[in-house]
Protein backbone atom coordinates (compact mmCIF):
# COMPACT_ATOMS: atom_id res chain seq x y z
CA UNK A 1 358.43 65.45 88.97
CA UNK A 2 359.14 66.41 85.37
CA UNK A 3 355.57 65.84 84.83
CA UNK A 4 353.69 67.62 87.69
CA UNK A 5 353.25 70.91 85.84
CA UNK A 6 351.87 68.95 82.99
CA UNK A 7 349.22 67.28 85.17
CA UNK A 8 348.21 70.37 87.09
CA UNK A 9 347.55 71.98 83.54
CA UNK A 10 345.10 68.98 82.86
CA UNK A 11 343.69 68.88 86.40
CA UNK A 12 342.95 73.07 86.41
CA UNK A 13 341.69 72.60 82.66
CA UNK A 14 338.94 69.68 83.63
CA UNK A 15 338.04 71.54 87.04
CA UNK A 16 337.61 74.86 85.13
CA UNK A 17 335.70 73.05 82.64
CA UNK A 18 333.47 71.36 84.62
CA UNK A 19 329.56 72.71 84.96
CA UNK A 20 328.74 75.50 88.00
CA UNK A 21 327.04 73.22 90.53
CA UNK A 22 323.19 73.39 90.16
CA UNK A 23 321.27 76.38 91.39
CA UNK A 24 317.98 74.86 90.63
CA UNK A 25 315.70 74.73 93.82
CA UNK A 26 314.33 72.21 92.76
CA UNK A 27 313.89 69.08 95.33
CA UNK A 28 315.83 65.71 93.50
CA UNK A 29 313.23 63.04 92.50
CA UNK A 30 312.31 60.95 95.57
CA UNK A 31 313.82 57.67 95.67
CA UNK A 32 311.23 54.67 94.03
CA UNK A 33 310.13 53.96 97.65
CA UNK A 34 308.87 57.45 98.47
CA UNK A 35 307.11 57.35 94.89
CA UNK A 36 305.46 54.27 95.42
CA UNK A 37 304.57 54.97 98.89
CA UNK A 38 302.72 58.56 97.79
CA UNK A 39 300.87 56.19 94.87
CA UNK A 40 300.17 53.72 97.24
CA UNK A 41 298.55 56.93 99.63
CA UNK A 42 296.79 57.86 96.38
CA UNK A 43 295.66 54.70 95.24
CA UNK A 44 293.89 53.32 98.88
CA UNK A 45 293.26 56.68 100.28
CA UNK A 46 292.74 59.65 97.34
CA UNK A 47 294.53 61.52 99.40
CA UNK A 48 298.47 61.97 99.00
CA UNK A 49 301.37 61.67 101.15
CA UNK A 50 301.12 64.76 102.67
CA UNK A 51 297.43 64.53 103.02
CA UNK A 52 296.07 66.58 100.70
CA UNK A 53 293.11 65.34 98.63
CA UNK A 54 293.23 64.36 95.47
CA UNK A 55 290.29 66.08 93.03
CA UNK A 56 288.43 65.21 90.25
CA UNK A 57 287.02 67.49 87.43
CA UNK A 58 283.65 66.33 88.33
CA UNK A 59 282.73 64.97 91.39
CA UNK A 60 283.64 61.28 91.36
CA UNK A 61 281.12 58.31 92.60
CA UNK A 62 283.63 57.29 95.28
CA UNK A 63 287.18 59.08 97.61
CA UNK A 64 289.83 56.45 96.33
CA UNK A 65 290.74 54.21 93.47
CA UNK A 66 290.71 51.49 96.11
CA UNK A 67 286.61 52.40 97.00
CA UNK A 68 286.01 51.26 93.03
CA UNK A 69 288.63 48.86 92.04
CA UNK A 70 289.51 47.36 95.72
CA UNK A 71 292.53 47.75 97.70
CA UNK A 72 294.34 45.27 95.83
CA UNK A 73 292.79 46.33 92.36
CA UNK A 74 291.34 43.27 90.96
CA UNK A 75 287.60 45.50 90.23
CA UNK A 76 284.71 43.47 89.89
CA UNK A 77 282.91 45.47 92.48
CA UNK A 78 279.56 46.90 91.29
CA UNK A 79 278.84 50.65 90.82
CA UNK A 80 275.40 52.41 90.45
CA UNK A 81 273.93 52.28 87.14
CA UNK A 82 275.07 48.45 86.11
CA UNK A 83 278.69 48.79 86.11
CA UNK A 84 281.30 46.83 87.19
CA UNK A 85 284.91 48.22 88.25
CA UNK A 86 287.83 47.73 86.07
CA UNK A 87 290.32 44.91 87.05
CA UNK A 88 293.61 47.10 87.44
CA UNK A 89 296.16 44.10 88.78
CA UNK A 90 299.21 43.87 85.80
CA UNK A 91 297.87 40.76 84.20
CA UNK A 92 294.61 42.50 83.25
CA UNK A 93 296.43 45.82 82.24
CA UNK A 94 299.47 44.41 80.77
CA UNK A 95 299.86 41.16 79.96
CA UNK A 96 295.80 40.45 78.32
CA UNK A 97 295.39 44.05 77.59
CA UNK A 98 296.17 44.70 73.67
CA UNK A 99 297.95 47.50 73.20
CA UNK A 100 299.43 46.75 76.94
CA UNK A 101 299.12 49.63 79.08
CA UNK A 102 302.47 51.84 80.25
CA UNK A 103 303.01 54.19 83.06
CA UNK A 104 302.35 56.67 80.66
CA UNK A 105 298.73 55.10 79.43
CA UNK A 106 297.82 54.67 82.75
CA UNK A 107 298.63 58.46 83.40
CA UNK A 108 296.87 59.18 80.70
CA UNK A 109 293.33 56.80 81.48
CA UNK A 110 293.55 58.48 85.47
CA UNK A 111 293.83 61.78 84.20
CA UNK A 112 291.90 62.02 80.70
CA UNK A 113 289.78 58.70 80.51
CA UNK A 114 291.96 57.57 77.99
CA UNK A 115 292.77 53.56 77.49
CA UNK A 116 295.58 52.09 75.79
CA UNK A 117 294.14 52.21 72.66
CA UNK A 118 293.04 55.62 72.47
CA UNK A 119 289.26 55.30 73.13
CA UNK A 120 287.05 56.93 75.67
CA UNK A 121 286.26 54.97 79.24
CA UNK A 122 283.33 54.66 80.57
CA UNK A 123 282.14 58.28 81.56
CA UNK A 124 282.07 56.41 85.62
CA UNK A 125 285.61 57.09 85.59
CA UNK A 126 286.72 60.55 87.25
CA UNK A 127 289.25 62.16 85.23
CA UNK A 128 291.87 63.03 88.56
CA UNK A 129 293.69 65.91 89.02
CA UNK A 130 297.00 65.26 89.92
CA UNK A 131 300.13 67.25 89.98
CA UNK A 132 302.92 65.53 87.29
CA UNK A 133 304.42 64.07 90.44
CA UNK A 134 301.31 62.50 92.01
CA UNK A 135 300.22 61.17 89.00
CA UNK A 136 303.10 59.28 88.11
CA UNK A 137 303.53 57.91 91.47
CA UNK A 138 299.77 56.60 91.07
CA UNK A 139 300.34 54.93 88.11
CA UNK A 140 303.50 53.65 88.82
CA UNK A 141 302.23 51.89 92.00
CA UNK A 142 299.16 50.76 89.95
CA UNK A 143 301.63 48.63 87.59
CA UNK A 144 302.79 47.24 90.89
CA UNK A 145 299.57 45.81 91.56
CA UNK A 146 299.44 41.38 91.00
């Protein structure tokens, strides 16, 4: 009992310490399962989650990244004009591509037509506009892909 003042002290010091809970309206990240679900949306229907469409800056050949590089993402199919889709699975992206592509460098290719070393893709390739949240969700689920 000699003590309990002592410890109060400490527990009123920490608790008046501590940080004001958050007033941020902000929404918490979704859990990885949400996120992939939405890319997944994204990925084999160009629309998200919630349904709303995804957009290009110009209008793109095809609705989906699916409709170019197949549901599964292993490309190969054959576009107007001579080209042939991108293979998108991990092995083609990651572990043959040199530098290996990231979430990040795959944000970057959907949204700029970027690759992972810093050189233009073919012009075919809609540059998508995605909000920050959509377009990491699409990327992340596109490093999913085997």
């Amino acid at each position: 009992m000699k003590h309990l003042p002592l410890v109060l002290l400490v527990l009123i010091a920490v608790g008046c310490s501590a940080p004001p809970p958050s007033t941020s309206h902000r929404s918490p990240a979704p859990p990885p399962a949400v996120s992939l679900a939405n890319g997944r949306s994204i990925f084999l229907t160009g629309r998200d989650a919630n349904g709303t469409r995804i957009v290009a800056d110009a209008m793109p050949l095809r609705p989906s990244c699916a409709a170019c590089h197949g549901a599964n993402g292993a490309g190969g199919i054959h576009l107007p004009g001579g080209e042939v889709s991108a293979d998108l699975r991990h092995k083609a992206l990651v572990t043959d591509m040199k530098p290996p592509y990231t979430v990040a460098l795959v944000e970057r290719a959907v949204a700029t037509g970027i690759d992972s070393a810093g050189e233009r893709l073919d012009p075919i390739m809609p540059h998508w506009r995605l909000d920050a949240r959509d377009l990491r969700d699409v990327a992340s689920y596109v490093m999913t892909l085997k």
